[in-house]
N, C-alpha and C. Protein backbone atom coordinates (compact mmCIF):
# COMPACT_ATOMS: atom_id res chain seq x y z
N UNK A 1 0.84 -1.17 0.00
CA UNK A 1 0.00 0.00 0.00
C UNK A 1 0.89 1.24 0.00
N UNK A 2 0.41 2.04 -1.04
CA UNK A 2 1.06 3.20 -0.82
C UNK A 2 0.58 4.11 -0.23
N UNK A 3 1.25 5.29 0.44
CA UNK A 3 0.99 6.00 0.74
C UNK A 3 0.43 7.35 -0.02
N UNK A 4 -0.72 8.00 0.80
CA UNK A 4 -0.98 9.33 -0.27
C UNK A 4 -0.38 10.67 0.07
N UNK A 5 0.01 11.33 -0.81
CA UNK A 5 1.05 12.25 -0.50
C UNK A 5 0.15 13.68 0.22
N UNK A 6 -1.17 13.93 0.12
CA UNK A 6 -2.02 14.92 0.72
C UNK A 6 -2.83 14.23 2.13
N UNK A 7 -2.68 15.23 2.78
CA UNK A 7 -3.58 14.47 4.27
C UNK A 7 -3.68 15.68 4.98
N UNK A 8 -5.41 15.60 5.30
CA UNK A 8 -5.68 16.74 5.85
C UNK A 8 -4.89 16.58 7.56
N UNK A 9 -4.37 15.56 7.94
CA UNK A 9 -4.57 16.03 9.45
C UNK A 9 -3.42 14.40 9.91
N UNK A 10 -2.56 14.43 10.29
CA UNK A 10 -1.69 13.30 10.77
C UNK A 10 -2.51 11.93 11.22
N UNK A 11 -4.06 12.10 11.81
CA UNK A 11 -4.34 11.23 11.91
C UNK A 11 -4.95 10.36 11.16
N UNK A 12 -5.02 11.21 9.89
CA UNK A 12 -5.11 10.63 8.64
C UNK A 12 -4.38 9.45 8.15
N UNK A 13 -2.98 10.25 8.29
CA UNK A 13 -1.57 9.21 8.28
C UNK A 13 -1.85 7.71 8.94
N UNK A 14 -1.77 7.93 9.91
CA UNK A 14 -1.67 6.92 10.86
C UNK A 14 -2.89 5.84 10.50
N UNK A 15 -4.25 6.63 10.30
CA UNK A 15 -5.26 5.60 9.75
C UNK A 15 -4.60 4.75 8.35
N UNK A 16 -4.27 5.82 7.86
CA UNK A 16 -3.96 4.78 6.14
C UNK A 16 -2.74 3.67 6.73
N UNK A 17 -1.81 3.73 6.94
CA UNK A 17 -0.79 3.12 7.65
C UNK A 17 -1.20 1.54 8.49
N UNK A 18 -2.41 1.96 9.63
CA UNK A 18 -2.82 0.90 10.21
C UNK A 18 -4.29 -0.14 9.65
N UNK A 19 -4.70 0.79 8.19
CA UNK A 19 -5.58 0.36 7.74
C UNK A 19 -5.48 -1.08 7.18
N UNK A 20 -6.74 -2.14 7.56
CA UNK A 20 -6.48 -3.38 7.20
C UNK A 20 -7.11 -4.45 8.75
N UNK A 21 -7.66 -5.35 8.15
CA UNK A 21 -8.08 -6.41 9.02
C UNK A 21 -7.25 -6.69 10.47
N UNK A 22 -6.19 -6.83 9.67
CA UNK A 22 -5.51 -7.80 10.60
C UNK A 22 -4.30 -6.85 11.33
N UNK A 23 -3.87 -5.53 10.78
CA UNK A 23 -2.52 -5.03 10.99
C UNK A 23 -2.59 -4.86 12.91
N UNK A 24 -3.69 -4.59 13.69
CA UNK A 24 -3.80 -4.22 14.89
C UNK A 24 -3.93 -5.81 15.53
N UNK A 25 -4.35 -6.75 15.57
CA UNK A 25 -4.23 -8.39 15.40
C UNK A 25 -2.42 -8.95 15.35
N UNK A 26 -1.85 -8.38 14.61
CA UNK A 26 -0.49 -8.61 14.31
C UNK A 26 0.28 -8.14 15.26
N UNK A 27 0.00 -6.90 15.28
CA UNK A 27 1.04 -6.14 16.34
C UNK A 27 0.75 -6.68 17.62
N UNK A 28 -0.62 -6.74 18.37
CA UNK A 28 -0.37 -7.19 19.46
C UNK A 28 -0.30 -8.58 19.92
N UNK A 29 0.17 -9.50 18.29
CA UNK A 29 0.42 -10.50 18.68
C UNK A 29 2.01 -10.32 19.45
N UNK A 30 2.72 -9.62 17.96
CA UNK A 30 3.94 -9.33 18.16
C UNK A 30 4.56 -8.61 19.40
N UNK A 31 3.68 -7.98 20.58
CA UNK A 31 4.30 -7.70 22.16
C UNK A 31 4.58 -8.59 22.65
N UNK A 32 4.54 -9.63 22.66
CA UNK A 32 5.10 -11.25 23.03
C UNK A 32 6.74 -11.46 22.60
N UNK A 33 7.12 -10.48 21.68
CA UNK A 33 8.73 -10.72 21.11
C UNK A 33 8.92 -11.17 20.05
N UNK A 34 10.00 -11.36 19.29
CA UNK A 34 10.05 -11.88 18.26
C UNK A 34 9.35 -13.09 18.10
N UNK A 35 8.69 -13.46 16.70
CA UNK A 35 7.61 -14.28 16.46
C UNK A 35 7.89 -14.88 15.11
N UNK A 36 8.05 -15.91 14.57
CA UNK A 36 8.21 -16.56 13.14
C UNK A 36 7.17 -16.56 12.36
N UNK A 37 6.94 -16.81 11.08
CA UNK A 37 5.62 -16.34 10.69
C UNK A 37 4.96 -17.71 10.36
N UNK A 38 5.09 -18.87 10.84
CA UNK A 38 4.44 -20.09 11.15
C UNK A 38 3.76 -19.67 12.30
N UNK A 39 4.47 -19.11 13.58
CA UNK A 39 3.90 -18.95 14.48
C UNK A 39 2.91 -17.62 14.71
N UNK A 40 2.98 -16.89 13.88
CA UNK A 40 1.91 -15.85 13.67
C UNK A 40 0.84 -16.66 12.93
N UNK A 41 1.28 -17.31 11.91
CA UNK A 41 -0.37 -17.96 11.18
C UNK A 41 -1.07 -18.92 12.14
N UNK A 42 -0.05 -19.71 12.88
CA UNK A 42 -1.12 -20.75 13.89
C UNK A 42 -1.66 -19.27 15.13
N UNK A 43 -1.10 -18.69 15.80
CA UNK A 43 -2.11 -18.01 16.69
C UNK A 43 -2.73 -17.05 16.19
N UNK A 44 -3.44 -16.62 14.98
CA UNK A 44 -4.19 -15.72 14.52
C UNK A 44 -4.56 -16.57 14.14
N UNK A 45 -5.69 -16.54 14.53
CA UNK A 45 -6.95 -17.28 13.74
C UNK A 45 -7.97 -17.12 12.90
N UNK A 46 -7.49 -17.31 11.59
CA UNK A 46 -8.81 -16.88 10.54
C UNK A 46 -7.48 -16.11 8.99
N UNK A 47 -6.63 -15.99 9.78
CA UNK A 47 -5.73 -15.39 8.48
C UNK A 47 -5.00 -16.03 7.61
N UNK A 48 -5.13 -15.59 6.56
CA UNK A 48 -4.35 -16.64 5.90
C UNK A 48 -3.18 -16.11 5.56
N UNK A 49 -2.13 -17.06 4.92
CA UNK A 49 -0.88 -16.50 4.51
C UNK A 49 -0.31 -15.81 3.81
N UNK A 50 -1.04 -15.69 2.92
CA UNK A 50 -0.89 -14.04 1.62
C UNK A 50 -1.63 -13.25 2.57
N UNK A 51 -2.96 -12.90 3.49
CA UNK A 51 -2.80 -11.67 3.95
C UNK A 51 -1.92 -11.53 5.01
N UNK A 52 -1.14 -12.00 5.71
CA UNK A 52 -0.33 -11.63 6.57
C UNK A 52 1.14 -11.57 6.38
N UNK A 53 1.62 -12.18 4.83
CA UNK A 53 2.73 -11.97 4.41
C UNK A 53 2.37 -10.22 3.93
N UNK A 54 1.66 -9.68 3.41
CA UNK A 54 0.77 -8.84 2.63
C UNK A 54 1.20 -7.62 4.12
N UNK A 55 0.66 -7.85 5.13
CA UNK A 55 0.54 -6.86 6.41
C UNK A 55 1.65 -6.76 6.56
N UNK A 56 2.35 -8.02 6.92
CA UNK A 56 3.96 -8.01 7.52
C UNK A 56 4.57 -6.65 6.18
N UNK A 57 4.61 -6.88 5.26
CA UNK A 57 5.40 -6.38 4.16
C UNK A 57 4.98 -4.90 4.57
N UNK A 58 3.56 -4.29 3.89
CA UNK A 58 3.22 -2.88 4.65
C UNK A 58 3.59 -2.28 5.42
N UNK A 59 3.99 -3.42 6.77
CA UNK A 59 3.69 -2.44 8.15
C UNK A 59 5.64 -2.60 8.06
N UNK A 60 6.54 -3.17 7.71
CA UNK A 60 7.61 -2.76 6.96
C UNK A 60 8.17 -1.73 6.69
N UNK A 61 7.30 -1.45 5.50
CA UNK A 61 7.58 -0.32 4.63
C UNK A 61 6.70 0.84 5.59
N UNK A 62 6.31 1.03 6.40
CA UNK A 62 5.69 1.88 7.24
C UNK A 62 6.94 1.85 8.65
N UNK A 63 7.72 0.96 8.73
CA UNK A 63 8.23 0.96 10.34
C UNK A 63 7.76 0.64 11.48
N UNK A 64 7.05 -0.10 11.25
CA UNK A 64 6.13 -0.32 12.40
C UNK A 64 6.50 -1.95 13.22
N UNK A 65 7.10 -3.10 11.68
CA UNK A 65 7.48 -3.86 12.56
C UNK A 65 9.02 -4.01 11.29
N UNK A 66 9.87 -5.04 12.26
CA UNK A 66 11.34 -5.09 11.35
C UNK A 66 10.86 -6.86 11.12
N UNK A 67 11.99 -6.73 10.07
CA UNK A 67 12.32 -8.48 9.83
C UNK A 67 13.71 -8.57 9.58
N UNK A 68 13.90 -10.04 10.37
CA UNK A 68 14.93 -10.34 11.08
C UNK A 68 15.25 -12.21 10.19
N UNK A 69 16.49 -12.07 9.57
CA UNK A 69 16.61 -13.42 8.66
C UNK A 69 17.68 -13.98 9.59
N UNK A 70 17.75 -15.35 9.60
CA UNK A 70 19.08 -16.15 10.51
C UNK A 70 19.66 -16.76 9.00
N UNK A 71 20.50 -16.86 8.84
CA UNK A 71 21.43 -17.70 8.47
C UNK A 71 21.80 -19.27 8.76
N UNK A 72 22.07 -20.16 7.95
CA UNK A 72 22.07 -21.66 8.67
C UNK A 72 21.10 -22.86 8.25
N UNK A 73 20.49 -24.07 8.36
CA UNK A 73 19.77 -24.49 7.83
C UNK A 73 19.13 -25.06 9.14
N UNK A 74 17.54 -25.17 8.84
CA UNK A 74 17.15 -24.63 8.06
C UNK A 74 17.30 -23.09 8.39
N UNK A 75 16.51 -22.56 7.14
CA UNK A 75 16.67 -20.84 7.02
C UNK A 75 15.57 -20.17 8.22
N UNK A 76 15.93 -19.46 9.04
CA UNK A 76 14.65 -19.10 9.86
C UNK A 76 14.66 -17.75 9.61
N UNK A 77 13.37 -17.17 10.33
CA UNK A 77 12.96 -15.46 9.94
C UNK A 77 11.59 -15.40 10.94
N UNK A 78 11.93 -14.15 11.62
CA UNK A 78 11.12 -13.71 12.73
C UNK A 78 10.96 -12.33 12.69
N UNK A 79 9.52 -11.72 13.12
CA UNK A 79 9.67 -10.46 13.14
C UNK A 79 9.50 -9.98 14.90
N UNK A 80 9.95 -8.71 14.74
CA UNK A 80 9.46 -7.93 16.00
C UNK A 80 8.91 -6.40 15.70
N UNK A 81 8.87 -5.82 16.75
CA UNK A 81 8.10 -4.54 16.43
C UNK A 81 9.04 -3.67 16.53
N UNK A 82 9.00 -2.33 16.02
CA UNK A 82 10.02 -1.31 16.00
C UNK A 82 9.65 -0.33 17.23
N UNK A 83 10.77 0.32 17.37
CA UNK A 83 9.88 1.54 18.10
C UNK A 83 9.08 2.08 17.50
N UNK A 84 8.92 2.34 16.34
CA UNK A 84 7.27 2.86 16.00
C UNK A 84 5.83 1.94 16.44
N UNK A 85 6.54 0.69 16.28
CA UNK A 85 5.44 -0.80 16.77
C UNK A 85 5.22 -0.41 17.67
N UNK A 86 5.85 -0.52 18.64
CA UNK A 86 5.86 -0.06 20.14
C UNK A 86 4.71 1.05 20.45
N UNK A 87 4.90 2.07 19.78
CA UNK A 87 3.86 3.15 20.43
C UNK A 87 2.33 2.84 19.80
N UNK A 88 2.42 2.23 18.74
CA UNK A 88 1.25 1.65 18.28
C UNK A 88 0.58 0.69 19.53
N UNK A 89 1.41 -0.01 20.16
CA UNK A 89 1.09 -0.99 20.64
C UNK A 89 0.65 -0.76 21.78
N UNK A 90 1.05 0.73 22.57
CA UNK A 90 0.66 1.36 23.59
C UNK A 90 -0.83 1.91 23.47
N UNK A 91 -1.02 2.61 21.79
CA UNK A 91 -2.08 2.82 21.67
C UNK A 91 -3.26 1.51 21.34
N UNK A 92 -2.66 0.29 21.08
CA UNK A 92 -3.84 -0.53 21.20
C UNK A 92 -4.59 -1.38 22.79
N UNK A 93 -3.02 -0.70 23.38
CA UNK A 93 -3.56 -1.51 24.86
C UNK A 93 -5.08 -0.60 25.31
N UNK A 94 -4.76 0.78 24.86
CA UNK A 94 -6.26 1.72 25.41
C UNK A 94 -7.42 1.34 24.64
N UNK A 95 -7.16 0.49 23.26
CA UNK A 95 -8.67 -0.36 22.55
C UNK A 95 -8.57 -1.70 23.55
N UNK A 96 -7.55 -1.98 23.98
CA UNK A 96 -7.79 -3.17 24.64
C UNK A 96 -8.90 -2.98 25.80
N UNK A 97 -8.38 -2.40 26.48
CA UNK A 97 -9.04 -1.64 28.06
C UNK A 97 -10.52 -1.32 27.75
N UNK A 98 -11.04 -0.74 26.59
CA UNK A 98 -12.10 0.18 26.17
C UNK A 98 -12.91 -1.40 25.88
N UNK A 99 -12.47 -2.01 24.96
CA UNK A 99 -13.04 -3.48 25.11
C UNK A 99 -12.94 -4.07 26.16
N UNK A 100 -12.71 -4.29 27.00
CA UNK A 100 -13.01 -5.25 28.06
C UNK A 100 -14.10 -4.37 29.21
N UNK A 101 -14.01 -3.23 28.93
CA UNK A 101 -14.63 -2.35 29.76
C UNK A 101 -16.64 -2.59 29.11
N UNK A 102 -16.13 -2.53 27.93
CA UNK A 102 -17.40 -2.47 26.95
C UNK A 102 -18.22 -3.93 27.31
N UNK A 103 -17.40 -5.14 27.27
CA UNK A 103 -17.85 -5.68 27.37
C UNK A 103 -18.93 -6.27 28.88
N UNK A 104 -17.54 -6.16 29.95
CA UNK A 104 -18.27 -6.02 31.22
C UNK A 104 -19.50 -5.33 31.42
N UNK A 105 -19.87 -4.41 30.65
CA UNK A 105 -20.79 -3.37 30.69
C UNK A 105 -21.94 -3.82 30.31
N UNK A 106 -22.01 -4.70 28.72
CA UNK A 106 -22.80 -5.91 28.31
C UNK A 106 -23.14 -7.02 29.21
N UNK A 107 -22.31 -7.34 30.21
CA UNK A 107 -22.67 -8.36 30.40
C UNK A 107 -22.45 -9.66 30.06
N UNK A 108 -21.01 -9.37 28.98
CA UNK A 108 -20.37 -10.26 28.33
C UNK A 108 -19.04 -10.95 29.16
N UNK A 109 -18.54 -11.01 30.42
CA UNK A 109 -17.73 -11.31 30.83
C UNK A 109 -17.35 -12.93 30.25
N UNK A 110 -18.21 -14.00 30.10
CA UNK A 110 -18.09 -14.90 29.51
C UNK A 110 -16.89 -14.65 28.87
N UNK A 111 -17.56 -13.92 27.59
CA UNK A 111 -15.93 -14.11 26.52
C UNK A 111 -14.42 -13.95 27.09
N UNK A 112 -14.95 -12.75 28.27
CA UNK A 112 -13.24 -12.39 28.72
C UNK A 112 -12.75 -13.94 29.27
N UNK A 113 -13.75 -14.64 30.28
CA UNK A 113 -12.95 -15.05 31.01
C UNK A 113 -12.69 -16.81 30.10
N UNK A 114 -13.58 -16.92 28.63
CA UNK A 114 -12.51 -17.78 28.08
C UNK A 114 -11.60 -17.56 27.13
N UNK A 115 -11.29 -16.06 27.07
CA UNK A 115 -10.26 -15.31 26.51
C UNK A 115 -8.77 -15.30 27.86
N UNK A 116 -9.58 -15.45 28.85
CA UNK A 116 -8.12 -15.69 29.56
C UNK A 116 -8.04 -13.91 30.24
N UNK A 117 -9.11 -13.14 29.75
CA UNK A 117 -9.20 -11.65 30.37
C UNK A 117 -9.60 -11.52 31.75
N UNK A 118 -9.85 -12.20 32.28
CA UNK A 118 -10.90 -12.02 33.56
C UNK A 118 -10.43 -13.10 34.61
């Protein structure tokens, strides 16, 4: 995805950047530490591997997460988050909070507590 070169307002930026299913899914898989991308497709559930090769690549070329190749056989490759990841990731803990808050509020605690939230 490219970027557009006019934007009324930075948070413009940041929307086009994080825009996409899965890119907020990814990152806070990735606060856990470096992660292989076998092990990103088994704990996201529902994604497949062209869209998350697809995100990984974007959020790349955005800075948001790095990739990291080993040398040796077999060949391994893991990503982590950048400091730009990082502050993203600060800002998803406050969607985190806002959801669990939302939900308690519903009456939904169920999900948290077989989400492991509660």
């Amino acid at each position: 995805m490219k970027l557009r070169k006019d934007f009324t307002c930075p948070l413009e930026l940041v929307h086009d950047m994080m825009r996409g299913k899965w890119k907020c899914i990814i990152i806070w898989r990735l606060r856990l530490g470096p992660t292989s991308p076998s092990d990103l497709l088994r704990d996201i559930e529902g994604i497949t591997e062209k869209m998350l090769r697809q995100h990984l690549r974007e959020m790349i070329d955005f800075s948001l997460v790095e990739r990291r190749s080993f040398d040796g056989y077999p060949l391994r490759t893991e990503y982590l988050l950048t400091e730009n990841g990082k502050k993203v990731l600060d800002a998803l803990k406050i969607y985190q909070q806002l959801g669990i808050e939302y939900l308690v509020k519903m009456g939904r605690e169920d999900v948290l507590r077989e989400k492991g939230l509660l």
